[in-house]
C-alpha atoms as a PDB file:
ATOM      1  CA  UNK A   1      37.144  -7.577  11.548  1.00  0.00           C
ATOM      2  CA  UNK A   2      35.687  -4.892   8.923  1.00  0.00           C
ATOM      3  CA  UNK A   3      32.533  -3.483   9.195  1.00  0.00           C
ATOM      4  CA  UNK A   4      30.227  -4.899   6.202  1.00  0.00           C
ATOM      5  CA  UNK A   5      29.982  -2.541   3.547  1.00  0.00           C
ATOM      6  CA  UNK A   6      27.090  -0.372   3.519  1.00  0.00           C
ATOM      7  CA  UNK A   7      24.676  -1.775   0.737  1.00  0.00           C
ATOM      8  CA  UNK A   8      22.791   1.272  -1.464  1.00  0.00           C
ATOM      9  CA  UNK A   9      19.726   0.636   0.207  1.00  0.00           C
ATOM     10  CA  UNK A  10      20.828   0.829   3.470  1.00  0.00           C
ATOM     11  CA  UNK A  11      22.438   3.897   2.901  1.00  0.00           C
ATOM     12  CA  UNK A  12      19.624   5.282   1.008  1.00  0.00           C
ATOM     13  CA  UNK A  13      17.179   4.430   4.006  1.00  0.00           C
ATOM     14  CA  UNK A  14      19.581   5.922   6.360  1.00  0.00           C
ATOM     15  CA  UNK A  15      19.610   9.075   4.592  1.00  0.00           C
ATOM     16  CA  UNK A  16      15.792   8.984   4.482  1.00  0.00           C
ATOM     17  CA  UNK A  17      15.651   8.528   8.413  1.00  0.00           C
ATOM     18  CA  UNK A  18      17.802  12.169   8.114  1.00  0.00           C
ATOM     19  CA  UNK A  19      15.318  13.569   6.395  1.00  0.00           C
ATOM     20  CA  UNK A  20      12.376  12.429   7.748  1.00  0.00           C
ATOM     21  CA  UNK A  21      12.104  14.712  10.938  1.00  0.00           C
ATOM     22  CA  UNK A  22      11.916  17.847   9.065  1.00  0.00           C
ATOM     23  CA  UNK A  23       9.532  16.492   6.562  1.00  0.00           C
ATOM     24  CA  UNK A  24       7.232  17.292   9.772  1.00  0.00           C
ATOM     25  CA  UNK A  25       7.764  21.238   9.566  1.00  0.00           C
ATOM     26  CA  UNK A  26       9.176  21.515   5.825  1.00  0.00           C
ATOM     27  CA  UNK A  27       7.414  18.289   3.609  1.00  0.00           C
ATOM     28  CA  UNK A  28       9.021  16.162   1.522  1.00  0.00           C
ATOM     29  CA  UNK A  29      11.405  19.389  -0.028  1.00  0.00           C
ATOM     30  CA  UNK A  30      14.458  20.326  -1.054  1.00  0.00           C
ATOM     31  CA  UNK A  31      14.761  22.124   2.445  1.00  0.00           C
ATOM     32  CA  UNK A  32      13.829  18.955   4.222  1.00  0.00           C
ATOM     33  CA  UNK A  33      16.854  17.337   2.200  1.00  0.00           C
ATOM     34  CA  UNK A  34      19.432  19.943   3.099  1.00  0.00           C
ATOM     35  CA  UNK A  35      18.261  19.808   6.391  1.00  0.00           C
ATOM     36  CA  UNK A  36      18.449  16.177   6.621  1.00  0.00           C
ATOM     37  CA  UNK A  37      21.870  16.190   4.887  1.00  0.00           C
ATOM     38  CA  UNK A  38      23.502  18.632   7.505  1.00  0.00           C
ATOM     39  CA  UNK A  39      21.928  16.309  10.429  1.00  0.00           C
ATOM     40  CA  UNK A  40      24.732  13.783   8.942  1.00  0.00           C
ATOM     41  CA  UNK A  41      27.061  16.190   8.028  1.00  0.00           C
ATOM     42  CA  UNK A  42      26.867  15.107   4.086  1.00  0.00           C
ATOM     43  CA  UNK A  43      26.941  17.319   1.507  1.00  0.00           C
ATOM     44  CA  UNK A  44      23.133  17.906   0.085  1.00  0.00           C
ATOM     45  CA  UNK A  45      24.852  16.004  -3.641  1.00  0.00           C
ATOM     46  CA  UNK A  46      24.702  13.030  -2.065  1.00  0.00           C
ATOM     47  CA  UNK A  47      21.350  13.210  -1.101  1.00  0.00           C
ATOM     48  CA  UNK A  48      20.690  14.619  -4.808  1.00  0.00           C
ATOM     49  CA  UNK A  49      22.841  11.343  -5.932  1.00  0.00           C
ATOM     50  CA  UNK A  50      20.301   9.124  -3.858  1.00  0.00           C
ATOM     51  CA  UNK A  51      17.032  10.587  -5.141  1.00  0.00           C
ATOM     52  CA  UNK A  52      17.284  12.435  -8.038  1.00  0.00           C
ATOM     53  CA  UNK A  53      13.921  13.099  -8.588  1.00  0.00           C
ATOM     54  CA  UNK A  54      13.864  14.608  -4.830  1.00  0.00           C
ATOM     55  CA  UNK A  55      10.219  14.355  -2.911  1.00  0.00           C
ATOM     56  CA  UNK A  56       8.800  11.469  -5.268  1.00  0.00           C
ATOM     57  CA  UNK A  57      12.010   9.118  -5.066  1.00  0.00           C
ATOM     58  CA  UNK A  58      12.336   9.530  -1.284  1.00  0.00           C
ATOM     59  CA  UNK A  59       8.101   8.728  -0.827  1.00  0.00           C
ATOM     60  CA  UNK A  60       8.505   5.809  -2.996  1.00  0.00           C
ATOM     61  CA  UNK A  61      11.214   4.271  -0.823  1.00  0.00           C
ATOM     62  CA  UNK A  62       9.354   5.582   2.433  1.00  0.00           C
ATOM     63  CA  UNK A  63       6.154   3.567   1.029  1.00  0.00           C
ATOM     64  CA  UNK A  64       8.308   0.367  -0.316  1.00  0.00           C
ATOM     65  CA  UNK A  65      10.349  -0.193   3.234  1.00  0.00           C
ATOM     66  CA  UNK A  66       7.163   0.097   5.399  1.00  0.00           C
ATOM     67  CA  UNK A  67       5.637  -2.867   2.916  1.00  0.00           C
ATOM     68  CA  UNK A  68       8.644  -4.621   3.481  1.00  0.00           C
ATOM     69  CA  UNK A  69       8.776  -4.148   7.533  1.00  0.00           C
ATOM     70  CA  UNK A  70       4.703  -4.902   7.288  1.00  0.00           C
ATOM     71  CA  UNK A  71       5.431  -8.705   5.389  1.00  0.00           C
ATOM     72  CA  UNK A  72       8.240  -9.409   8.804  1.00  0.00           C
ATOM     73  CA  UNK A  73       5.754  -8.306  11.127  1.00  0.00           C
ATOM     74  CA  UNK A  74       2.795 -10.555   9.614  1.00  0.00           C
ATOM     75  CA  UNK A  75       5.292 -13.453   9.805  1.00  0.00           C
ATOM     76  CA  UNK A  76       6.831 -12.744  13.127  1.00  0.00           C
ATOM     77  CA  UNK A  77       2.903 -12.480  14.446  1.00  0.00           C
ATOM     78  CA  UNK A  78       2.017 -15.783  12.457  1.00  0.00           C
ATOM     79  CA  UNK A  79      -0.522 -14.461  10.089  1.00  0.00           C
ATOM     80  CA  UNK A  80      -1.170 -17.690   8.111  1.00  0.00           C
ATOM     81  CA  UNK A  81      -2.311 -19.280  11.360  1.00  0.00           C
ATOM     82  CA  UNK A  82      -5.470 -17.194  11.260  1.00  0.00           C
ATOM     83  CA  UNK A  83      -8.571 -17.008   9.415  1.00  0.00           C
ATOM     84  CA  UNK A  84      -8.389 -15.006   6.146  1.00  0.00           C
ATOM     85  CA  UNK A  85     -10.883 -12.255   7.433  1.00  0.00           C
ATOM     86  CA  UNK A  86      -8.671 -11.717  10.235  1.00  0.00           C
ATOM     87  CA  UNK A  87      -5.647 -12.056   8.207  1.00  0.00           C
ATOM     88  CA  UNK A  88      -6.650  -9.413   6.061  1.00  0.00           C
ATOM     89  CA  UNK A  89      -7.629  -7.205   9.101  1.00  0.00           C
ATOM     90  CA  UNK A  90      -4.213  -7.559  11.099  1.00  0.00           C
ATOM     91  CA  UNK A  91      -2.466  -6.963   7.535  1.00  0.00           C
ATOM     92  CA  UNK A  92      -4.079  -3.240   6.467  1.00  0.00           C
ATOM     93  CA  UNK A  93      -3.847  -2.752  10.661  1.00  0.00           C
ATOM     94  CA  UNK A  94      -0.091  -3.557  10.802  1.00  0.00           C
ATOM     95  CA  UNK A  95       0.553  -1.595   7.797  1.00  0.00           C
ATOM     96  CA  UNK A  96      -0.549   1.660   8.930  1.00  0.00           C
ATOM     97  CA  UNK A  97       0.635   1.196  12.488  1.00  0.00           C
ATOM     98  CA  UNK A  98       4.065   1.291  10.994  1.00  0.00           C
ATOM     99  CA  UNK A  99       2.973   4.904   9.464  1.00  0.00           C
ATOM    100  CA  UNK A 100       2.082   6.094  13.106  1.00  0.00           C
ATOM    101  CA  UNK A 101       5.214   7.737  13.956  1.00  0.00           C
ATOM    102  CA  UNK A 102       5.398   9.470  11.163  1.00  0.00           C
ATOM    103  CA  UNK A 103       1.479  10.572  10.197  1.00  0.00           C
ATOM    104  CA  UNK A 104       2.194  13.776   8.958  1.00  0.00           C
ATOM    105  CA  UNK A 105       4.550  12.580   6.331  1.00  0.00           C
ATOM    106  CA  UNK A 106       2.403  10.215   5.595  1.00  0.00           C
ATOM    107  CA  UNK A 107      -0.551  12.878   4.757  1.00  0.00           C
ATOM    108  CA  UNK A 108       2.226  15.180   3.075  1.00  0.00           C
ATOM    109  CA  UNK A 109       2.834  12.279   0.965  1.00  0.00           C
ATOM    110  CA  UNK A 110      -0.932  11.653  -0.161  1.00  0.00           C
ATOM    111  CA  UNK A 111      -1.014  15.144  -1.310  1.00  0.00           C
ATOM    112  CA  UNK A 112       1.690  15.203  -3.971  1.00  0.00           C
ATOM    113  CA  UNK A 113       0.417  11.364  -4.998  1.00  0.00           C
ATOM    114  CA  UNK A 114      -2.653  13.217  -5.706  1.00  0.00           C
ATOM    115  CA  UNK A 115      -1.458  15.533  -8.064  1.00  0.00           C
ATOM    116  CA  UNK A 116      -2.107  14.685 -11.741  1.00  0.00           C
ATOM    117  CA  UNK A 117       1.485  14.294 -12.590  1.00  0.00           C
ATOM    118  CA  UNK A 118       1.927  11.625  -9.683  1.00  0.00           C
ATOM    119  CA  UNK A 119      -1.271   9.685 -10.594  1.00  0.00           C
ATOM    120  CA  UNK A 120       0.586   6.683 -12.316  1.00  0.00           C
ATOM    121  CA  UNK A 121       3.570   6.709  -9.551  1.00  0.00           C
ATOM    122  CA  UNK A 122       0.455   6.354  -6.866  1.00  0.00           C
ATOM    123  CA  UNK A 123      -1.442   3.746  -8.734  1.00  0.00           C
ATOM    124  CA  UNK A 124       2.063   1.646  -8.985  1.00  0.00           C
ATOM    125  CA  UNK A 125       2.393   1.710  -5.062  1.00  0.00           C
ATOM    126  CA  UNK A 126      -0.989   0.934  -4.177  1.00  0.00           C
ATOM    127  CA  UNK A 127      -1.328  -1.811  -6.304  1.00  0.00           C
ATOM    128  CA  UNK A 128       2.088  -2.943  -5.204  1.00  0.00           C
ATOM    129  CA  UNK A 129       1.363  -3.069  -1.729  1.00  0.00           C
ATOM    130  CA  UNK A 130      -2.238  -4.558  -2.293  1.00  0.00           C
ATOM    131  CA  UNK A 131      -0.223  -7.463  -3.899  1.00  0.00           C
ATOM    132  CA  UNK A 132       2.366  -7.742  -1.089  1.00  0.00           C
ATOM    133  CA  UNK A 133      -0.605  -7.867   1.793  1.00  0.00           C
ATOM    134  CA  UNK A 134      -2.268 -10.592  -0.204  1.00  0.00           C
ATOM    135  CA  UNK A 135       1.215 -12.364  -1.079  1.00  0.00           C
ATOM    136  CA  UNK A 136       2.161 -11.837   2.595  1.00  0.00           C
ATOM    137  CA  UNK A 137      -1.544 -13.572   3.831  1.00  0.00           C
ATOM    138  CA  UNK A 138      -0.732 -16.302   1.510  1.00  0.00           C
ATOM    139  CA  UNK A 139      -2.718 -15.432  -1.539  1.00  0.00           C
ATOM    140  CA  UNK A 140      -2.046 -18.191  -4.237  1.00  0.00           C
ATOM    141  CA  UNK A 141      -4.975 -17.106  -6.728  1.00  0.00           C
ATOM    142  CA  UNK A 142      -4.021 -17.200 -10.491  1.00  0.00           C
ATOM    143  CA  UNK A 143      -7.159 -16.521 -12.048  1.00  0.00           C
ATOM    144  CA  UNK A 144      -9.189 -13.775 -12.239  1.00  0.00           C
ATOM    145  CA  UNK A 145      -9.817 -13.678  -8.610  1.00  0.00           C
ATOM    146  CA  UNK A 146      -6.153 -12.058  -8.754  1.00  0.00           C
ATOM    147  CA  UNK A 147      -7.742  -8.704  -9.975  1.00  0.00           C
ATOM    148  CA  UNK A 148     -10.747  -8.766  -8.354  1.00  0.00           C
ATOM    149  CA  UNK A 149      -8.996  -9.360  -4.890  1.00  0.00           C
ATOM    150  CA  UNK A 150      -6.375  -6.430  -5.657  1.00  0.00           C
ATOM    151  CA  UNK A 151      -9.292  -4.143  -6.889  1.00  0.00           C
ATOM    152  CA  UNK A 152     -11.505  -4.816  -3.632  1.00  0.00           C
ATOM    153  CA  UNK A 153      -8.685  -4.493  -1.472  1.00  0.00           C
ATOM    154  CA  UNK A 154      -7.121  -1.384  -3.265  1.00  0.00           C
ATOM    155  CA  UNK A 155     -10.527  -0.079  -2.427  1.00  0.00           C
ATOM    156  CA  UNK A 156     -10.348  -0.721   1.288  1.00  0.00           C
ATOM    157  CA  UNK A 157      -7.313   0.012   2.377  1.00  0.00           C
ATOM    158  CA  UNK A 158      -7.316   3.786   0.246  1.00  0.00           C
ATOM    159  CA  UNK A 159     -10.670   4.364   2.279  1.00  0.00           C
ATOM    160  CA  UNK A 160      -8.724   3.109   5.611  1.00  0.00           C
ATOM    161  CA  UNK A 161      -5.969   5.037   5.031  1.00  0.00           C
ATOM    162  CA  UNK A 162      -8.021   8.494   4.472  1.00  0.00           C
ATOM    163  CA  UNK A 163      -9.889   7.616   7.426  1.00  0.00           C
ATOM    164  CA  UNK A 164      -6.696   6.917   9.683  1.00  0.00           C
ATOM    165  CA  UNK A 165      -5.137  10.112   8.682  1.00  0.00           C
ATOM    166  CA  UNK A 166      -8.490  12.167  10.151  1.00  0.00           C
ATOM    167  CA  UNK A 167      -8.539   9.671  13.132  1.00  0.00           C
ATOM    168  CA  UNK A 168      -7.565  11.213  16.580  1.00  0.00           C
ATOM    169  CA  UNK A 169      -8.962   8.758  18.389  1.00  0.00           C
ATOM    170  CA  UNK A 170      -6.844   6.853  21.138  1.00  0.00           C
ATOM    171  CA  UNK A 171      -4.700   4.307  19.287  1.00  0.00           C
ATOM    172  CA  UNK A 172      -6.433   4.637  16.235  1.00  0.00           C
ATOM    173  CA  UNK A 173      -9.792   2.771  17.506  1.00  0.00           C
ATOM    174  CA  UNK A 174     -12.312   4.435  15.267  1.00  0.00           C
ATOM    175  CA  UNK A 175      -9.990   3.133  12.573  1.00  0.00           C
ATOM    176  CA  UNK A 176      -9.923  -0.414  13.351  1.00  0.00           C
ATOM    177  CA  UNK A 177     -13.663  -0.321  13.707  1.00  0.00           C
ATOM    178  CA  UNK A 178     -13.975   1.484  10.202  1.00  0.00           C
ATOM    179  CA  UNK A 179     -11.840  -1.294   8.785  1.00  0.00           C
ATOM    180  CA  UNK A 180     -13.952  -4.265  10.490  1.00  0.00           C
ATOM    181  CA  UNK A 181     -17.077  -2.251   8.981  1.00  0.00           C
ATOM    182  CA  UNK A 182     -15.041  -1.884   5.278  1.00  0.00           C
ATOM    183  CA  UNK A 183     -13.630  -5.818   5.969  1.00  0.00           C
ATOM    184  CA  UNK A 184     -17.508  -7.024   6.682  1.00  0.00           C
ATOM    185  CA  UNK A 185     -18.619  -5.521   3.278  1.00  0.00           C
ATOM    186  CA  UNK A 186     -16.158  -7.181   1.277  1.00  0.00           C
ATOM    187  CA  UNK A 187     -17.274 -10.223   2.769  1.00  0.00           C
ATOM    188  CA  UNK A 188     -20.361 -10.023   2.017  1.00  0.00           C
ATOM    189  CA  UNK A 189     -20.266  -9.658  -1.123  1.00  0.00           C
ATOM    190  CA  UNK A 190     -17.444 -12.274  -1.748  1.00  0.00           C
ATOM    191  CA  UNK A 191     -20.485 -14.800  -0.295  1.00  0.00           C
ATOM    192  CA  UNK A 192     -22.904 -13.346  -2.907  1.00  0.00           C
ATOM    193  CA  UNK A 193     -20.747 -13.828  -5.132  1.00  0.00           C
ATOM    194  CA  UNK A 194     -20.255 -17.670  -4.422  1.00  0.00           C
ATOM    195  CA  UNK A 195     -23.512 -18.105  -4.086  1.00  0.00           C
ATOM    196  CA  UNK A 196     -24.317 -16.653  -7.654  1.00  0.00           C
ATOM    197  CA  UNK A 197     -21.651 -18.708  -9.274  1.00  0.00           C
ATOM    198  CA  UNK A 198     -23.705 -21.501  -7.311  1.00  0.00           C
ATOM    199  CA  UNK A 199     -26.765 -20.877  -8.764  1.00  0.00           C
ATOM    200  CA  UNK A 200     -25.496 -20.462 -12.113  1.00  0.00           C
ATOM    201  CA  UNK A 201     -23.669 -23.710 -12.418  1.00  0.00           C
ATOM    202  CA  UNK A 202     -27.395 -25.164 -12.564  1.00  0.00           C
ATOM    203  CA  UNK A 203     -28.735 -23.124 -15.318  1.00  0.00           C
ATOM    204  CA  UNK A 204     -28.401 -24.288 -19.284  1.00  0.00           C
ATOM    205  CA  UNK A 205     -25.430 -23.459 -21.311  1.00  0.00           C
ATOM    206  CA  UNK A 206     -25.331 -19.669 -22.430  1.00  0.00           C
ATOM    207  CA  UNK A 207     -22.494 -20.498 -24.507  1.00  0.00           C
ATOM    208  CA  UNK A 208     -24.620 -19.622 -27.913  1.00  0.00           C
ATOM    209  CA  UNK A 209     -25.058 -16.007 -26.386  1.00  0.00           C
ATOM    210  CA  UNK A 210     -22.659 -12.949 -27.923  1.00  0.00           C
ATOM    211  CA  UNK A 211     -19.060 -13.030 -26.081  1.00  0.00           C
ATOM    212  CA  UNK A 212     -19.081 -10.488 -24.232  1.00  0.00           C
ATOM    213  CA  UNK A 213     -15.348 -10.398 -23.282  1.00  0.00           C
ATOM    214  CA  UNK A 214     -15.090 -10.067 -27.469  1.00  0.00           C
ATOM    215  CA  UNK A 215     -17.418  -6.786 -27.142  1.00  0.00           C
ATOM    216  CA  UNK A 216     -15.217  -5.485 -24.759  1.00  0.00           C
ATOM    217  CA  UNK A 217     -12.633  -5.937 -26.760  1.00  0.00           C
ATOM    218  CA  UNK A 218     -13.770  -4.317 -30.017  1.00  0.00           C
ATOM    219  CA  UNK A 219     -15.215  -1.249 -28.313  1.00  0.00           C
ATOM    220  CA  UNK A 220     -11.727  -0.327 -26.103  1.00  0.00           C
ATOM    221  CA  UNK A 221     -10.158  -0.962 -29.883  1.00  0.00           C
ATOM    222  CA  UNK A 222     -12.091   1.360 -31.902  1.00  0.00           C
END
């Protein structure tokens, strides 16, 4: 019987496994590629052919197959089982355990996100695996709890990640109890928040009162 034909992401992903190693001594470079390349014995075009735009292409991938490998762990482990704090908590957790191996890519990686030029290419990935840690945890919000989840938890898991990448504690344990600290915030003020909404469901009808979603929108459209 034939081997199955090699789809473009696998073979992309296997060349990225190449290169990762020397991404360790060289970052994410043209050397690192070359080097990478001659670990398979390819020729460096086909790693060219793969990611054309070199470091950010290859980070991109690096950052969407560790989402992907985070939403079969949190099924594997049964995540909808547990209570939404810890769900959260054993999402961000599981996500940057998968970036353990490879920490020093991970931090070469934050530093050319951070450049100006890379700003919108960084705000795409967080956001995108915000969404797929509250997709994965079975968020089903549709209203504007959507962006205010995202927002919150774009917030957290940046600060976790920063923190992780100083961390040299044994298995990461200052981490986890930075998260739980981070986690414990956000709950707090999700509670406040209920309780306002509480509160103002008993108070007269402000209806009458200038929009103010409308003043928004005429002063972002002057």
């Amino acid at each position: 019987m034939s081997k199955k034909a090699e789809t473009e992401r696998e073979w992309r992903l296997r060349l990225l496994e190449a290169v990762l190693p020397h991404v360790l001594f060289d970052g994410w470079s043209r050397k690192a590629m070359k080097a990478g390349a001659a670990d398979l014995g390819e020729d460096i075009e086909r790693l060219d052919l793969a990611f054309p735009d070199g470091a950010t292409d290859m980070i991109r991938l690096f950052i969407e197959n560790a989402d992907d490998e985070m939403e079969a762990e949190l099924q594997k482990q049964g995540v909808l089982s547990l209570k939404i704090r810890e769900r959260i908590t054993l999402a961000i957790k599981v996500r940057l355990e998968l970036y353990a191996e490879h920490k020093e890519a991970v931090r070469r990686a934050v530093n050319i996100l951070a450049l100006p030029q890379n700003a919108a290419l960084a705000l795409k990935l967080t956001a995108n695996t915000v969404s797929r840690v509250w997709w994965a945890t079975g968020d089903t919000s549709a209203d504007y709890n959507w962006y205010t989840k995202r927002l919150t938890l774009s917030a957290v898991y940046g600060a976790t990640l920063l923190y992780w990448l100083a961390d040299k504690s044994a298995g990461h344990q200052k981490t986890w109890e930075f998260l739980d600290r981070r986690i414990e915030n956000v709950m707090q003020i999700e509670t406040a928040k209920f309780k306002c909404r509480e509160k103002l469901k008993q108070k007269p009808d402000f209806s009458h009162l200038p929009s103010a979603k409308r003043f928004w929108r005429n002063l972002t459209e002057r």
